[in-house]
Structure formats: C-alpha cells, structure tokens
PDB file of N, CA and C in Angstrom:
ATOM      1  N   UNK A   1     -52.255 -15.090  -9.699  1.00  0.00           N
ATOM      2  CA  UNK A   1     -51.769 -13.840  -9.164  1.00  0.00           C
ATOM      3  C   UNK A   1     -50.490 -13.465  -9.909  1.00  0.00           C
ATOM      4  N   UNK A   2     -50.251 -12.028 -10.262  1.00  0.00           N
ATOM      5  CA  UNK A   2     -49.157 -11.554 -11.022  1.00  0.00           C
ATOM      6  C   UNK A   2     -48.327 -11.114  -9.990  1.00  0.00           C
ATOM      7  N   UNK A   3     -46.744 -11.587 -10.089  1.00  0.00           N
ATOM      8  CA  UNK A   3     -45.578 -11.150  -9.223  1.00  0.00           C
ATOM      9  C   UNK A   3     -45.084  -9.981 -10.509  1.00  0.00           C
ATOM     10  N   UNK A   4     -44.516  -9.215  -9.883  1.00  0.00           N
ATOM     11  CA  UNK A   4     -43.915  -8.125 -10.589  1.00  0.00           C
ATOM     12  C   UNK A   4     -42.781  -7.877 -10.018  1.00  0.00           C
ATOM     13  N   UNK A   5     -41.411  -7.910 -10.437  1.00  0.00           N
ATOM     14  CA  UNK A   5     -39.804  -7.792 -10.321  1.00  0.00           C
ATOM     15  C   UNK A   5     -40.098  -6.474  -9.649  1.00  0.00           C
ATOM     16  N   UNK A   6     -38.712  -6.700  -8.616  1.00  0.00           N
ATOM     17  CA  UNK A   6     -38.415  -5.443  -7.792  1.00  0.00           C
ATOM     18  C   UNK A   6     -37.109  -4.953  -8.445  1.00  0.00           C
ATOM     19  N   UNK A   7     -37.125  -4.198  -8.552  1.00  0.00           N
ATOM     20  CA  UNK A   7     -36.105  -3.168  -8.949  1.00  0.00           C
ATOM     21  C   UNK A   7     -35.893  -1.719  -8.215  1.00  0.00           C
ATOM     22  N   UNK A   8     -34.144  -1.800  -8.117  1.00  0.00           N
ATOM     23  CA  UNK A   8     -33.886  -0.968  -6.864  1.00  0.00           C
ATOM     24  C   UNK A   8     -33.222   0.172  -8.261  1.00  0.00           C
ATOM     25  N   UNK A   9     -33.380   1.104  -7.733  1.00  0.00           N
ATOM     26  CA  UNK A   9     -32.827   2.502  -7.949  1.00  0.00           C
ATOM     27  C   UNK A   9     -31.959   3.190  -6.786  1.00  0.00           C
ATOM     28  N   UNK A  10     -30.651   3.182  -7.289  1.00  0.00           N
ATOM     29  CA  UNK A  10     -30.035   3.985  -6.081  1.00  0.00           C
ATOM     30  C   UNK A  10     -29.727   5.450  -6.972  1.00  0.00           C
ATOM     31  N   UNK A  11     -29.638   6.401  -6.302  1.00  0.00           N
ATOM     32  CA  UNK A  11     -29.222   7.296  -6.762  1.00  0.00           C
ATOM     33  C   UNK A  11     -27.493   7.656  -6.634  1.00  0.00           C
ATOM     34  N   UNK A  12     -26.726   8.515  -8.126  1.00  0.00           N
ATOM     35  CA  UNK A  12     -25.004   8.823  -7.758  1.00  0.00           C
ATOM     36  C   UNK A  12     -25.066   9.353  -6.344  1.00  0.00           C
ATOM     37  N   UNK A  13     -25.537   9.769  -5.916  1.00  0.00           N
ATOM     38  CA  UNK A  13     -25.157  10.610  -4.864  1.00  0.00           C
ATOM     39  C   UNK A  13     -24.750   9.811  -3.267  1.00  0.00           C
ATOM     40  N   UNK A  14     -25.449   8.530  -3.384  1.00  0.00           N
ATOM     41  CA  UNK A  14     -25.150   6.995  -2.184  1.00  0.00           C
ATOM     42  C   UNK A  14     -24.230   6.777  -3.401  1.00  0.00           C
ATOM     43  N   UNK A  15     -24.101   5.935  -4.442  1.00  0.00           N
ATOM     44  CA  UNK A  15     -22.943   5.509  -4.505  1.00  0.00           C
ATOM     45  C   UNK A  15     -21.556   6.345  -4.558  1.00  0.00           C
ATOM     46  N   UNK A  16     -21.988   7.535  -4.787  1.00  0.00           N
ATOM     47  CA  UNK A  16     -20.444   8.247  -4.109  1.00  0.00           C
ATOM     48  C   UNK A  16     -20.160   8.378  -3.232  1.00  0.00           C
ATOM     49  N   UNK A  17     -21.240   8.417  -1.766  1.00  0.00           N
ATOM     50  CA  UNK A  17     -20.718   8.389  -0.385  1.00  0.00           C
ATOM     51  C   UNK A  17     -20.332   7.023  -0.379  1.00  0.00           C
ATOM     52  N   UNK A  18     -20.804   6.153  -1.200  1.00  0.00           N
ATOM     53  CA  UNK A  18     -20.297   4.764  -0.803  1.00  0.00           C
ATOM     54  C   UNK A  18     -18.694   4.785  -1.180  1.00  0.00           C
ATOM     55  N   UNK A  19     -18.466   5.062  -2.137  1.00  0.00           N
ATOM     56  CA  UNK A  19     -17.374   4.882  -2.803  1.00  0.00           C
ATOM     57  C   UNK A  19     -16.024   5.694  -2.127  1.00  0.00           C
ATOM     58  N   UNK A  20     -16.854   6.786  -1.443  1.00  0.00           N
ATOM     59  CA  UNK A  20     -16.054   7.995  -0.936  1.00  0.00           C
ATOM     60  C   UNK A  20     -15.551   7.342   1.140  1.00  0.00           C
ATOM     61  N   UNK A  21     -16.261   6.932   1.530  1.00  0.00           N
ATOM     62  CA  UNK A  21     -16.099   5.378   2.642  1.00  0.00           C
ATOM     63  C   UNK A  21     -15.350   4.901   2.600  1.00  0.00           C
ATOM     64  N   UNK A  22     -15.461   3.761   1.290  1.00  0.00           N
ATOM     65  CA  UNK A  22     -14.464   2.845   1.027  1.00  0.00           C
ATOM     66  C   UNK A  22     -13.176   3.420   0.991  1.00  0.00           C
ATOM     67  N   UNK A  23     -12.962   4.493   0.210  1.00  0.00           N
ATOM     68  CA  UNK A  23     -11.826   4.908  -0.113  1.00  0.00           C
ATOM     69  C   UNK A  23     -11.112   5.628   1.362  1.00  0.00           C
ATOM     70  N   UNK A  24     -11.727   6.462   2.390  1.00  0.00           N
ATOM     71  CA  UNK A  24     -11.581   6.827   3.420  1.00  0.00           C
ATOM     72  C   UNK A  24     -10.814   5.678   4.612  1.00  0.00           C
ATOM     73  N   UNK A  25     -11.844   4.413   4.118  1.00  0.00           N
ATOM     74  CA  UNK A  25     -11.477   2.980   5.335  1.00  0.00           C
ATOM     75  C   UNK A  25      -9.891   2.386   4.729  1.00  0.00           C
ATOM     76  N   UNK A  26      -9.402   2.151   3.186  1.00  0.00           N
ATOM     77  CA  UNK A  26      -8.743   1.932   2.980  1.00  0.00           C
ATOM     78  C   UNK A  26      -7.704   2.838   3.606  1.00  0.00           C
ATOM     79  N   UNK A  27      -7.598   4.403   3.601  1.00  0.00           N
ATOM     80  CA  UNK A  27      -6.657   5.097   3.785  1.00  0.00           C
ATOM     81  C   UNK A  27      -6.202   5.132   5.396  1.00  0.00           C
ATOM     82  N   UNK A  28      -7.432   4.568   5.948  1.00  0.00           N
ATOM     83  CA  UNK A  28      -7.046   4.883   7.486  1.00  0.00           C
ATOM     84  C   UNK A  28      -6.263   3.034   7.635  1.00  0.00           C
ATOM     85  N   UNK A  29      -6.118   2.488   6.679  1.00  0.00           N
ATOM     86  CA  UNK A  29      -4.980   1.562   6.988  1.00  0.00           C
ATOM     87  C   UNK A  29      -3.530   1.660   6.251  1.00  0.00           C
ATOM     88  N   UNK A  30      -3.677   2.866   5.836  1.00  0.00           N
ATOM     89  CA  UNK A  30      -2.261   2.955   5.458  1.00  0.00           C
ATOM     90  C   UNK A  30      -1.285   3.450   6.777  1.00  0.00           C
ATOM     91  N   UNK A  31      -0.434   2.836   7.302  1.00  0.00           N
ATOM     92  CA  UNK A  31       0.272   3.162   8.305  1.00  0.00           C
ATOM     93  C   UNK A  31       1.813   3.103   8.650  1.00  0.00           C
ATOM     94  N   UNK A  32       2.423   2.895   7.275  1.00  0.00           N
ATOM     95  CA  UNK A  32       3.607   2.364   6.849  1.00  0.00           C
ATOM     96  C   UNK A  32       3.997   3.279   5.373  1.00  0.00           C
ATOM     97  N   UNK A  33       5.505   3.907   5.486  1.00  0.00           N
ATOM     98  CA  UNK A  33       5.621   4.172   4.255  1.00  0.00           C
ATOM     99  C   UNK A  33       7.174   4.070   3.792  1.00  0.00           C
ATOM    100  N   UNK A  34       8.036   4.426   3.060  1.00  0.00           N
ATOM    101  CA  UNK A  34       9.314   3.844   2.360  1.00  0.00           C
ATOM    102  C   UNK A  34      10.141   4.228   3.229  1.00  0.00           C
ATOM    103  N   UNK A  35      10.081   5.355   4.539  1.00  0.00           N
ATOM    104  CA  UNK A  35      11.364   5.585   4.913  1.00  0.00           C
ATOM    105  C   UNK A  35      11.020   4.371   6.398  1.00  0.00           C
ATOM    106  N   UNK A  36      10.127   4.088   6.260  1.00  0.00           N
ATOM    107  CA  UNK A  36       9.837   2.889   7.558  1.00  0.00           C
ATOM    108  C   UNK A  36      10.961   1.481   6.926  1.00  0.00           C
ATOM    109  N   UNK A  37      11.384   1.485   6.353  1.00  0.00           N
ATOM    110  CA  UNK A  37      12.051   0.549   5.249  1.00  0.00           C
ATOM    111  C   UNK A  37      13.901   0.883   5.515  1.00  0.00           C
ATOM    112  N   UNK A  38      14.112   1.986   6.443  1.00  0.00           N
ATOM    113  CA  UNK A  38      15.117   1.937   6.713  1.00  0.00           C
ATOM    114  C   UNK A  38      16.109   1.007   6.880  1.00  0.00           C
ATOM    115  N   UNK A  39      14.910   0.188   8.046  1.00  0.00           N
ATOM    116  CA  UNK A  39      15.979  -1.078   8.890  1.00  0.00           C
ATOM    117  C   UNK A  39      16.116  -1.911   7.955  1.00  0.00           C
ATOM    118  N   UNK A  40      15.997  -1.636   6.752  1.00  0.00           N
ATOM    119  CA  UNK A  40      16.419  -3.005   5.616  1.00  0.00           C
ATOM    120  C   UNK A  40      18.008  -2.505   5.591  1.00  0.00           C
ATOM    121  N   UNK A  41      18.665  -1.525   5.725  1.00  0.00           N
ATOM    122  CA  UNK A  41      20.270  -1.255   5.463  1.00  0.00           C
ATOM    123  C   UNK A  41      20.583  -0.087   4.518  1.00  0.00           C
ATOM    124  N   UNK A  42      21.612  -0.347   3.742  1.00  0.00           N
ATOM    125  CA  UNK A  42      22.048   0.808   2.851  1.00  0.00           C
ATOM    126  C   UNK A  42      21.523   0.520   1.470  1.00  0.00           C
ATOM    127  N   UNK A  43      20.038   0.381   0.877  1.00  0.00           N
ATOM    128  CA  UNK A  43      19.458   0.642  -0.467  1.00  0.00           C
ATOM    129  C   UNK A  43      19.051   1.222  -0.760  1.00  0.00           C
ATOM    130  N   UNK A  44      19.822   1.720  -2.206  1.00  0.00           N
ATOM    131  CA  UNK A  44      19.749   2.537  -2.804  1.00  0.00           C
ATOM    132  C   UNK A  44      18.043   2.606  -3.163  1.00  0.00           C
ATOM    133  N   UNK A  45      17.683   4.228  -4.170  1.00  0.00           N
ATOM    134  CA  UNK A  45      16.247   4.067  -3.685  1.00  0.00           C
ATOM    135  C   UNK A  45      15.780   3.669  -5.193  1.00  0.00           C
ATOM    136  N   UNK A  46      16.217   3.310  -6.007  1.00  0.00           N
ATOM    137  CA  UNK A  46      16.381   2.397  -7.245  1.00  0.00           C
ATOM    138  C   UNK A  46      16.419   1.047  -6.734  1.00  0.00           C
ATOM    139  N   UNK A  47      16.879   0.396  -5.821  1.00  0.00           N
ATOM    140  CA  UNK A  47      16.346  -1.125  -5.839  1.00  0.00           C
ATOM    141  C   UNK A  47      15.072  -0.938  -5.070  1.00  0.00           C
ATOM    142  N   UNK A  48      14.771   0.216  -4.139  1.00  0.00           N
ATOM    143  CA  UNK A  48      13.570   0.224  -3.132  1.00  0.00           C
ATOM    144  C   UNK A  48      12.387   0.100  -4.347  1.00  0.00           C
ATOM    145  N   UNK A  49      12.585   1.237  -5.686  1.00  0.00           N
ATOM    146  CA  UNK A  49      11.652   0.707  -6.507  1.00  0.00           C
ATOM    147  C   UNK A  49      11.213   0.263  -7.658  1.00  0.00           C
ATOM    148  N   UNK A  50      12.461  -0.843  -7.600  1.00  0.00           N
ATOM    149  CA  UNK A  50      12.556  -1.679  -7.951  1.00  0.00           C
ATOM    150  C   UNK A  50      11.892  -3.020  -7.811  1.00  0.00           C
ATOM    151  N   UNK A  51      11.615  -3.118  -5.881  1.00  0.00           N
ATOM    152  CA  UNK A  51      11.101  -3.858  -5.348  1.00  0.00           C
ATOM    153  C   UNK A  51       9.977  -3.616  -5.165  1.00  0.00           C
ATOM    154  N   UNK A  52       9.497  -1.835  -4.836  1.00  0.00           N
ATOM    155  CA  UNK A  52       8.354  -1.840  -5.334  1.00  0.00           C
ATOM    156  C   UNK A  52       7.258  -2.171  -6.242  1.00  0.00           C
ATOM    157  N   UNK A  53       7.814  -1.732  -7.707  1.00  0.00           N
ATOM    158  CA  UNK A  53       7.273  -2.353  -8.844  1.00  0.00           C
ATOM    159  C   UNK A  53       6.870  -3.930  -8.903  1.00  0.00           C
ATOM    160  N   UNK A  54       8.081  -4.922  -8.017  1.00  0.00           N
ATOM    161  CA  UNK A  54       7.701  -6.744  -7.929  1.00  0.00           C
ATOM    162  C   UNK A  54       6.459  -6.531  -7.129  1.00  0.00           C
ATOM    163  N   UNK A  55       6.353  -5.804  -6.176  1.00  0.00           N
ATOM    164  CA  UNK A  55       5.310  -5.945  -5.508  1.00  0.00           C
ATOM    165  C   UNK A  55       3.941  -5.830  -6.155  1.00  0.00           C
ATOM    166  N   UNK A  56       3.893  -4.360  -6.701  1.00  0.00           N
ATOM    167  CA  UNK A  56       2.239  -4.364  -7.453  1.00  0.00           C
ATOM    168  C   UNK A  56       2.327  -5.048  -8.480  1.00  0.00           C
ATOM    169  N   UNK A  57       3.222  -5.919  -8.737  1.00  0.00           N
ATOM    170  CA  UNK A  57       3.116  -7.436  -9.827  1.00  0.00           C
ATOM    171  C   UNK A  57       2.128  -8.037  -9.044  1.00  0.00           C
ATOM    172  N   UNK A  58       3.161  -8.556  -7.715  1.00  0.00           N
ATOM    173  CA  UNK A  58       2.676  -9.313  -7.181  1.00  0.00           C
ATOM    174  C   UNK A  58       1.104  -9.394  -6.813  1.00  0.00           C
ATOM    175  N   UNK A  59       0.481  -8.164  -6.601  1.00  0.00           N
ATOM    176  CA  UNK A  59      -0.444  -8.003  -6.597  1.00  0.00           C
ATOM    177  C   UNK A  59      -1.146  -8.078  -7.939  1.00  0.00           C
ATOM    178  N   UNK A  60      -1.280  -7.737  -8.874  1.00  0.00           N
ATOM    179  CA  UNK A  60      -2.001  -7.941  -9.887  1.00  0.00           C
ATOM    180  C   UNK A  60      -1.938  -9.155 -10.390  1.00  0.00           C
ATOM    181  N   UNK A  61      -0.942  -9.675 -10.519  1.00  0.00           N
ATOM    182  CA  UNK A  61      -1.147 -11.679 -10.588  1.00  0.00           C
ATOM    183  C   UNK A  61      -1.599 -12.143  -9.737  1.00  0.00           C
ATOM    184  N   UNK A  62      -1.738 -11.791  -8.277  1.00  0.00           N
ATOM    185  CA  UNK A  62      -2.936 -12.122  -7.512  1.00  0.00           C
ATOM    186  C   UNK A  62      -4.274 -11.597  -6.870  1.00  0.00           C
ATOM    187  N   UNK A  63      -4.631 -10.877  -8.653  1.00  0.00           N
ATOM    188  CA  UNK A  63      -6.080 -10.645  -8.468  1.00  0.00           C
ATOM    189  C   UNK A  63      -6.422  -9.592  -7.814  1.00  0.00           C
ATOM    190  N   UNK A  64      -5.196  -8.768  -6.705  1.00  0.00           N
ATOM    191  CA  UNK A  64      -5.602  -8.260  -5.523  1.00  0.00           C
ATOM    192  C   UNK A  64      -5.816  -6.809  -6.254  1.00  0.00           C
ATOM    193  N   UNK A  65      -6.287  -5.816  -5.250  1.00  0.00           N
ATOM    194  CA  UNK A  65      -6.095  -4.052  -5.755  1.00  0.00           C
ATOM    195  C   UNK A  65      -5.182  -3.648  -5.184  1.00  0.00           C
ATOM    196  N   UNK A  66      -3.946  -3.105  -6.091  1.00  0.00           N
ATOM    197  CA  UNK A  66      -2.655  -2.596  -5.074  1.00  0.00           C
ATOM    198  C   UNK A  66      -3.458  -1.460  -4.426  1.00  0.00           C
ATOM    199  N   UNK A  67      -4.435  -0.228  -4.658  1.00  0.00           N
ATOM    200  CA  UNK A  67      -4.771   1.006  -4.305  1.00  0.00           C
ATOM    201  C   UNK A  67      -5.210   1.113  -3.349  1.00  0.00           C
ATOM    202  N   UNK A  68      -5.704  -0.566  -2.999  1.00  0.00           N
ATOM    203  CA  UNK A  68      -5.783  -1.219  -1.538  1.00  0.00           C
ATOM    204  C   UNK A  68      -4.864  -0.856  -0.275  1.00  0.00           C
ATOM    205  N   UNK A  69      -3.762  -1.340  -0.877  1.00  0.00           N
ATOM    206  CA  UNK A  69      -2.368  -1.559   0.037  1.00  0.00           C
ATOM    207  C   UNK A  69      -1.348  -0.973  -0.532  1.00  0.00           C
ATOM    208  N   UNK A  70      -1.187   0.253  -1.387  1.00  0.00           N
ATOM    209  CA  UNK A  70      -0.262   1.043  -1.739  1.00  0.00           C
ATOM    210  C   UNK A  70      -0.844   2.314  -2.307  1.00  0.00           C
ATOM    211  N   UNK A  71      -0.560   3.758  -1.877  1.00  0.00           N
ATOM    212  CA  UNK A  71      -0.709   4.759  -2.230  1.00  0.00           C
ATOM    213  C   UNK A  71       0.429   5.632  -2.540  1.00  0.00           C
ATOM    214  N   UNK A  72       0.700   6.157  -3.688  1.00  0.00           N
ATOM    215  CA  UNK A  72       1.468   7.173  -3.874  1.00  0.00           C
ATOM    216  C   UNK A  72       1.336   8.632  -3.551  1.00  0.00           C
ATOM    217  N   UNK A  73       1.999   9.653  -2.697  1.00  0.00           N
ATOM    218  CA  UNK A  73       1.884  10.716  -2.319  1.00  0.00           C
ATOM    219  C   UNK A  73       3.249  11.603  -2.950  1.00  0.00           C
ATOM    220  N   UNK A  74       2.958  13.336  -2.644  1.00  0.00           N
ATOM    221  CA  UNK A  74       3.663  13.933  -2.596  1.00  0.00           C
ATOM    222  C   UNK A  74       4.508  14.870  -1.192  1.00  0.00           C
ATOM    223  N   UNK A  75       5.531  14.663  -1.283  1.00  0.00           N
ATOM    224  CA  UNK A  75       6.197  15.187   0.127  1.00  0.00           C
ATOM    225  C   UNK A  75       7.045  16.235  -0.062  1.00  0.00           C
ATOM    226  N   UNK A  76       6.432  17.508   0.697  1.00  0.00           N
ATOM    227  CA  UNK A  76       7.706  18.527   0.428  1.00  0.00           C
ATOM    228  C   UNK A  76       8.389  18.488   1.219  1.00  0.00           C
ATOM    229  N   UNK A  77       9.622  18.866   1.187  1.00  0.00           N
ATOM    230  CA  UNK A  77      10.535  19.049   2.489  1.00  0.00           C
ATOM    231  C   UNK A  77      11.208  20.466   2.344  1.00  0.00           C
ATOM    232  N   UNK A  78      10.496  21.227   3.335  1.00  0.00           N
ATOM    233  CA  UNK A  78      10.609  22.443   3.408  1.00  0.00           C
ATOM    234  C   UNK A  78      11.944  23.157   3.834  1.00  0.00           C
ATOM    235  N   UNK A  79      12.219  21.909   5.197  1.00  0.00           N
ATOM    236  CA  UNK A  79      12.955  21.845   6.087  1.00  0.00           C
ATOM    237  C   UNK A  79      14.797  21.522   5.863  1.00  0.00           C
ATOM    238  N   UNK A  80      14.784  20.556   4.867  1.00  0.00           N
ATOM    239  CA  UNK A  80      16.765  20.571   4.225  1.00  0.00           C
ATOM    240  C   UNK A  80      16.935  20.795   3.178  1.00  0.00           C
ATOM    241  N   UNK A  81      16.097  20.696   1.880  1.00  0.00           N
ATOM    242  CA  UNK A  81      16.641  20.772   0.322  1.00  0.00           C
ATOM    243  C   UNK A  81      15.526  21.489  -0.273  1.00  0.00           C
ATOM    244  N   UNK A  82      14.294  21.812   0.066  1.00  0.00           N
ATOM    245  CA  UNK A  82      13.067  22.433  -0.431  1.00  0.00           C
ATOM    246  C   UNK A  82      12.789  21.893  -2.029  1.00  0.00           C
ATOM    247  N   UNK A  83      12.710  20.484  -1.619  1.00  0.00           N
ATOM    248  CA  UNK A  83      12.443  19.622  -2.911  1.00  0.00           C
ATOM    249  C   UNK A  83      11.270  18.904  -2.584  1.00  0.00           C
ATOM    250  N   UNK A  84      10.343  18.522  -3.689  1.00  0.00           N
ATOM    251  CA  UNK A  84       9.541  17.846  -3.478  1.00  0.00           C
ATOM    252  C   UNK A  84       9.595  16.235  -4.099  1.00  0.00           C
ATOM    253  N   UNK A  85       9.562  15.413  -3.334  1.00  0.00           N
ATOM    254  CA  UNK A  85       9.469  13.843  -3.349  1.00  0.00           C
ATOM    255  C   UNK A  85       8.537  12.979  -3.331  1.00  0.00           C
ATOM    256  N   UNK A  86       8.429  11.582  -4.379  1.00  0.00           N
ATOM    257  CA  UNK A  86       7.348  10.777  -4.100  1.00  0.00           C
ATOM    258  C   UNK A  86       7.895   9.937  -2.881  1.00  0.00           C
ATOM    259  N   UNK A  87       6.719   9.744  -2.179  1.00  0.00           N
ATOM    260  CA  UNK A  87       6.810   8.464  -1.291  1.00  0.00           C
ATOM    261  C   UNK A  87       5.860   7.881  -1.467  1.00  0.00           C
ATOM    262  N   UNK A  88       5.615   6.495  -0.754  1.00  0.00           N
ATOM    263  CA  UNK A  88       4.479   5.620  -0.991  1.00  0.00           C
ATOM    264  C   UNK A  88       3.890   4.877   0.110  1.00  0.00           C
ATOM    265  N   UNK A  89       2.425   5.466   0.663  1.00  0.00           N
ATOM    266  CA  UNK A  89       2.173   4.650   2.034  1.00  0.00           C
ATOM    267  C   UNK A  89       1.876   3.534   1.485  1.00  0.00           C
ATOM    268  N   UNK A  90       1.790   2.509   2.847  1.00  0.00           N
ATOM    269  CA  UNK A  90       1.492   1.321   2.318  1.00  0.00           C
ATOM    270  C   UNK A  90       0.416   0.533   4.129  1.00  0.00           C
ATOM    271  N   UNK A  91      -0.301  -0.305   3.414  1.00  0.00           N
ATOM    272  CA  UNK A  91      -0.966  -1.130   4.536  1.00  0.00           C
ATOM    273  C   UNK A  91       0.038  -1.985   5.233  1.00  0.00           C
ATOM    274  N   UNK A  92      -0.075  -2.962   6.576  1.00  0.00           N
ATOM    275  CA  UNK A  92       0.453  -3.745   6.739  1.00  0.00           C
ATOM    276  C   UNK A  92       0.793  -5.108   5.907  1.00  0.00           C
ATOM    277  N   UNK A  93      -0.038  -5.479   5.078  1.00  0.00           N
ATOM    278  CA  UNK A  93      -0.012  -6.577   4.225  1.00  0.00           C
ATOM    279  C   UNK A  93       0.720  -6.014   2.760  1.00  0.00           C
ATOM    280  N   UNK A  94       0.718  -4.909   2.819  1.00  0.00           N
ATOM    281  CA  UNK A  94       2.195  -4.139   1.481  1.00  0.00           C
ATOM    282  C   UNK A  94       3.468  -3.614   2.259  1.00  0.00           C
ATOM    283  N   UNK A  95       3.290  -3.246   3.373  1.00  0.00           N
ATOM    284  CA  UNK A  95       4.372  -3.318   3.887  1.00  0.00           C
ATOM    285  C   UNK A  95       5.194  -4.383   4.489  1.00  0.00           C
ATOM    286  N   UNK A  96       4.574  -5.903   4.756  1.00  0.00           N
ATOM    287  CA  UNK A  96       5.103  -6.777   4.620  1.00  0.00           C
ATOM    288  C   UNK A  96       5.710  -7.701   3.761  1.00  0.00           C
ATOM    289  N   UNK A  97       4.656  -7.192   2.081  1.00  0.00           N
ATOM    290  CA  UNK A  97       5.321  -7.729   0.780  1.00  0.00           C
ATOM    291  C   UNK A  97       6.382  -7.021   0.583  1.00  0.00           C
ATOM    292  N   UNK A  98       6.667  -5.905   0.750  1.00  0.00           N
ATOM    293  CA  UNK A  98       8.005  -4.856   0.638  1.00  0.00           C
ATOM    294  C   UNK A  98       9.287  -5.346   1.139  1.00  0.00           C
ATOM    295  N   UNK A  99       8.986  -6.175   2.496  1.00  0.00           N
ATOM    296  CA  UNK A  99       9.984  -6.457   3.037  1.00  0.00           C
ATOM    297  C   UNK A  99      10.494  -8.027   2.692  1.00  0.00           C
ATOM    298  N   UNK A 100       9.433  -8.984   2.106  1.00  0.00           N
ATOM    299  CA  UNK A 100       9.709 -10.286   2.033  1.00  0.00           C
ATOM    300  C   UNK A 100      10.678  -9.953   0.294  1.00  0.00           C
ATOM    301  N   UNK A 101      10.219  -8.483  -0.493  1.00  0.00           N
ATOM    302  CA  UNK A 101      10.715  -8.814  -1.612  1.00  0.00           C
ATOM    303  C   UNK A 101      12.128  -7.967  -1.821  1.00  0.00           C
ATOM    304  N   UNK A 102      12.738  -7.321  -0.502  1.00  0.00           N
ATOM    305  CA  UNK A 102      13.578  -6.662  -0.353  1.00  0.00           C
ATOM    306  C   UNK A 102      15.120  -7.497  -0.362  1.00  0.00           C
ATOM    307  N   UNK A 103      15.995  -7.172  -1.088  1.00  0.00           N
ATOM    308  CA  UNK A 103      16.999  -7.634  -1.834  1.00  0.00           C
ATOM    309  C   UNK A 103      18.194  -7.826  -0.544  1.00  0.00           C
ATOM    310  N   UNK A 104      18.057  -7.113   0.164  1.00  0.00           N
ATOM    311  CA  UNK A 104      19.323  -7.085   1.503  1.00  0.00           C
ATOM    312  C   UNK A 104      18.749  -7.843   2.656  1.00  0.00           C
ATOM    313  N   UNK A 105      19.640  -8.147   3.027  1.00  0.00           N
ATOM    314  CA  UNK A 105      19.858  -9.054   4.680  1.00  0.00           C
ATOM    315  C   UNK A 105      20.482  -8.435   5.618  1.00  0.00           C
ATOM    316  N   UNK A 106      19.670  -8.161   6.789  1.00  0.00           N
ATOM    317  CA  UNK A 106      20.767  -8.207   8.059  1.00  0.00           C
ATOM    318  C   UNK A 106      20.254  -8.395   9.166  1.00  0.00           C
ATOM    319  N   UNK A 107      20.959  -8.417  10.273  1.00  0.00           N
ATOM    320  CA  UNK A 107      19.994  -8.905  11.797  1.00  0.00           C
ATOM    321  C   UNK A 107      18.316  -8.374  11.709  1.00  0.00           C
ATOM    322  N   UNK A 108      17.936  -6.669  11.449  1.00  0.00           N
ATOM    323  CA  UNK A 108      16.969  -6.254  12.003  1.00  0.00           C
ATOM    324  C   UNK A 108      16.331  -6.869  10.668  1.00  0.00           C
ATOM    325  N   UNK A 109      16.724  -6.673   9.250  1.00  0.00           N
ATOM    326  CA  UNK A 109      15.532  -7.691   8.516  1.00  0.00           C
ATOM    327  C   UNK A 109      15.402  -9.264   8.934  1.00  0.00           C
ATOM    328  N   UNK A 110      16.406  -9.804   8.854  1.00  0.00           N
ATOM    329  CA  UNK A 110      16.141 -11.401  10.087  1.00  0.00           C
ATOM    330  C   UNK A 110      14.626 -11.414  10.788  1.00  0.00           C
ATOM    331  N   UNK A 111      14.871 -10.477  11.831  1.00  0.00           N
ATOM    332  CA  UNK A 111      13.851 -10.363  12.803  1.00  0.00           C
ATOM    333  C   UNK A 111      12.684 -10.300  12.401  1.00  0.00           C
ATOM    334  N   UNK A 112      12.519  -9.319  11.128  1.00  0.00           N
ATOM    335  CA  UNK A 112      10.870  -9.090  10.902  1.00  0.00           C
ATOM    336  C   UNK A 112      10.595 -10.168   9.973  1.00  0.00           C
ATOM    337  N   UNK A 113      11.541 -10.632   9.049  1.00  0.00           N
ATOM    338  CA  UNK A 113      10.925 -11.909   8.539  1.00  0.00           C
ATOM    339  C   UNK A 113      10.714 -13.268   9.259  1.00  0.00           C
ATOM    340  N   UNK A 114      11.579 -13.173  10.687  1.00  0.00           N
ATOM    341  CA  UNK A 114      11.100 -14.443  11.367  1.00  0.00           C
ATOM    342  C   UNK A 114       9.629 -14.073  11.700  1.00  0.00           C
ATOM    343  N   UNK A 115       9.190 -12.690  11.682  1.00  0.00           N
ATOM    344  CA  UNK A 115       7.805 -12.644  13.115  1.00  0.00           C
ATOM    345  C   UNK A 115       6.969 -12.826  11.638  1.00  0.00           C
ATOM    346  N   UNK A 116       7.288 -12.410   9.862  1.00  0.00           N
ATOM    347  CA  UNK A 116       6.573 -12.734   8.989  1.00  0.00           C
ATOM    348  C   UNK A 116       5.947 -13.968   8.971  1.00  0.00           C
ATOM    349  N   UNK A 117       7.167 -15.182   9.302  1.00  0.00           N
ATOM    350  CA  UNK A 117       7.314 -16.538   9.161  1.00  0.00           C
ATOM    351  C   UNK A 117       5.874 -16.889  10.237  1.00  0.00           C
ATOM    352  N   UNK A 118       5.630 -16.335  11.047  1.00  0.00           N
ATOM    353  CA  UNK A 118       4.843 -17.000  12.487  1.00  0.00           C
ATOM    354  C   UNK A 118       3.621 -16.225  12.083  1.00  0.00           C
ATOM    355  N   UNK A 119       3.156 -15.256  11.477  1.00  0.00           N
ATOM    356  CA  UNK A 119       1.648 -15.297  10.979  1.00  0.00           C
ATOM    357  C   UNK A 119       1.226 -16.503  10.320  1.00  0.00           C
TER     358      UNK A 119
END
C-alpha cells in the first residue's frame, strides 16, 4: 500500500490574523510605562534611557523579544507645552527589569525590589 505525505497549505490571510492576535495579546500586557518610574526619585531622563537601552541588552543576550515587553509610542501633550514625546510601555516582566537596572535608591525603590526579591 502507498502512503502519500500530507501537506498543509495555509493561506496569508490566517497567518495574518494569526500574527495580527499575537501582536494584539502582547499589547494588552503592556500596562506600565516611563512616567510609572517616578517613584525611582530625581532621574534625569538620560539615565532613564540609559537604563533602558541595558535592558533590551538584557533581553537580546537572553534570547528574549524585547517587542514582547517593550513598546515605543508617541505622546502629544496638548495640554502644557504642545510637544510631542517618546514614551515606552512596557509589560510587567520589563517593567520590573527597568527597575532592578535603575541607578538610584530610596525607601519606595527598597520596597519594590524587596517584593522583586520574593517572586
């Protein structure tokens, strides 16, 4: 008896809803972004990305997808200087690398790196 190979055909049109999903599920975990980074103290926004940049190191030496856990946006502010600004959402697991690679100390960073310490 002759077996004959199965072969699947998907058409672009599933793998772009697929792709278009994925990208949707990632975004609905972005829930964190640079001015959430306040309670780190008075840094300037040159070390913020500064520390940013260690981070999507950090990620690419470990294999990971920053686009995962970091998105860059545009923000107008209509409302005090009518300038437009990057900010950058981030997941919980980039918003926790943000903070472990953040250069200042004080009580309220203390706190979130002890509750880091206990995951």
């Amino acid at each position: 008896m002759n077996t004959h190979p199965i072969t699947r055909h998907t058409s672009n049109k599933y793998r772009a809803a697929s792709s278009d999903f994925e990208e949707a599920l990632y975004d609905s975990m972005f829930h964190y972004s640079l001015r959430h980074l306040a309670f780190t103290g008075n840094i300037s926004n040159e070390r913020i990305l500064d520390t940013l940049q260690k981070v999507l190191q950090v990620c690419y030496l470990a294999g990971i997808n920053s686009k995962h856990h970091f998105k860059q946006i545009y923000v107008f502010d209509a409302t005090n200087t009518g300038t437009l600004y990057v900010d950058w959402l981030m997941s919980k697991k980039g918003f926790n690398l943000m903070v472990m690679q953040t250069p200042s100390l004080n009580e309220e960073m203390a706190r979130w790196l002890w509750e880091l310490a206990d995951l």
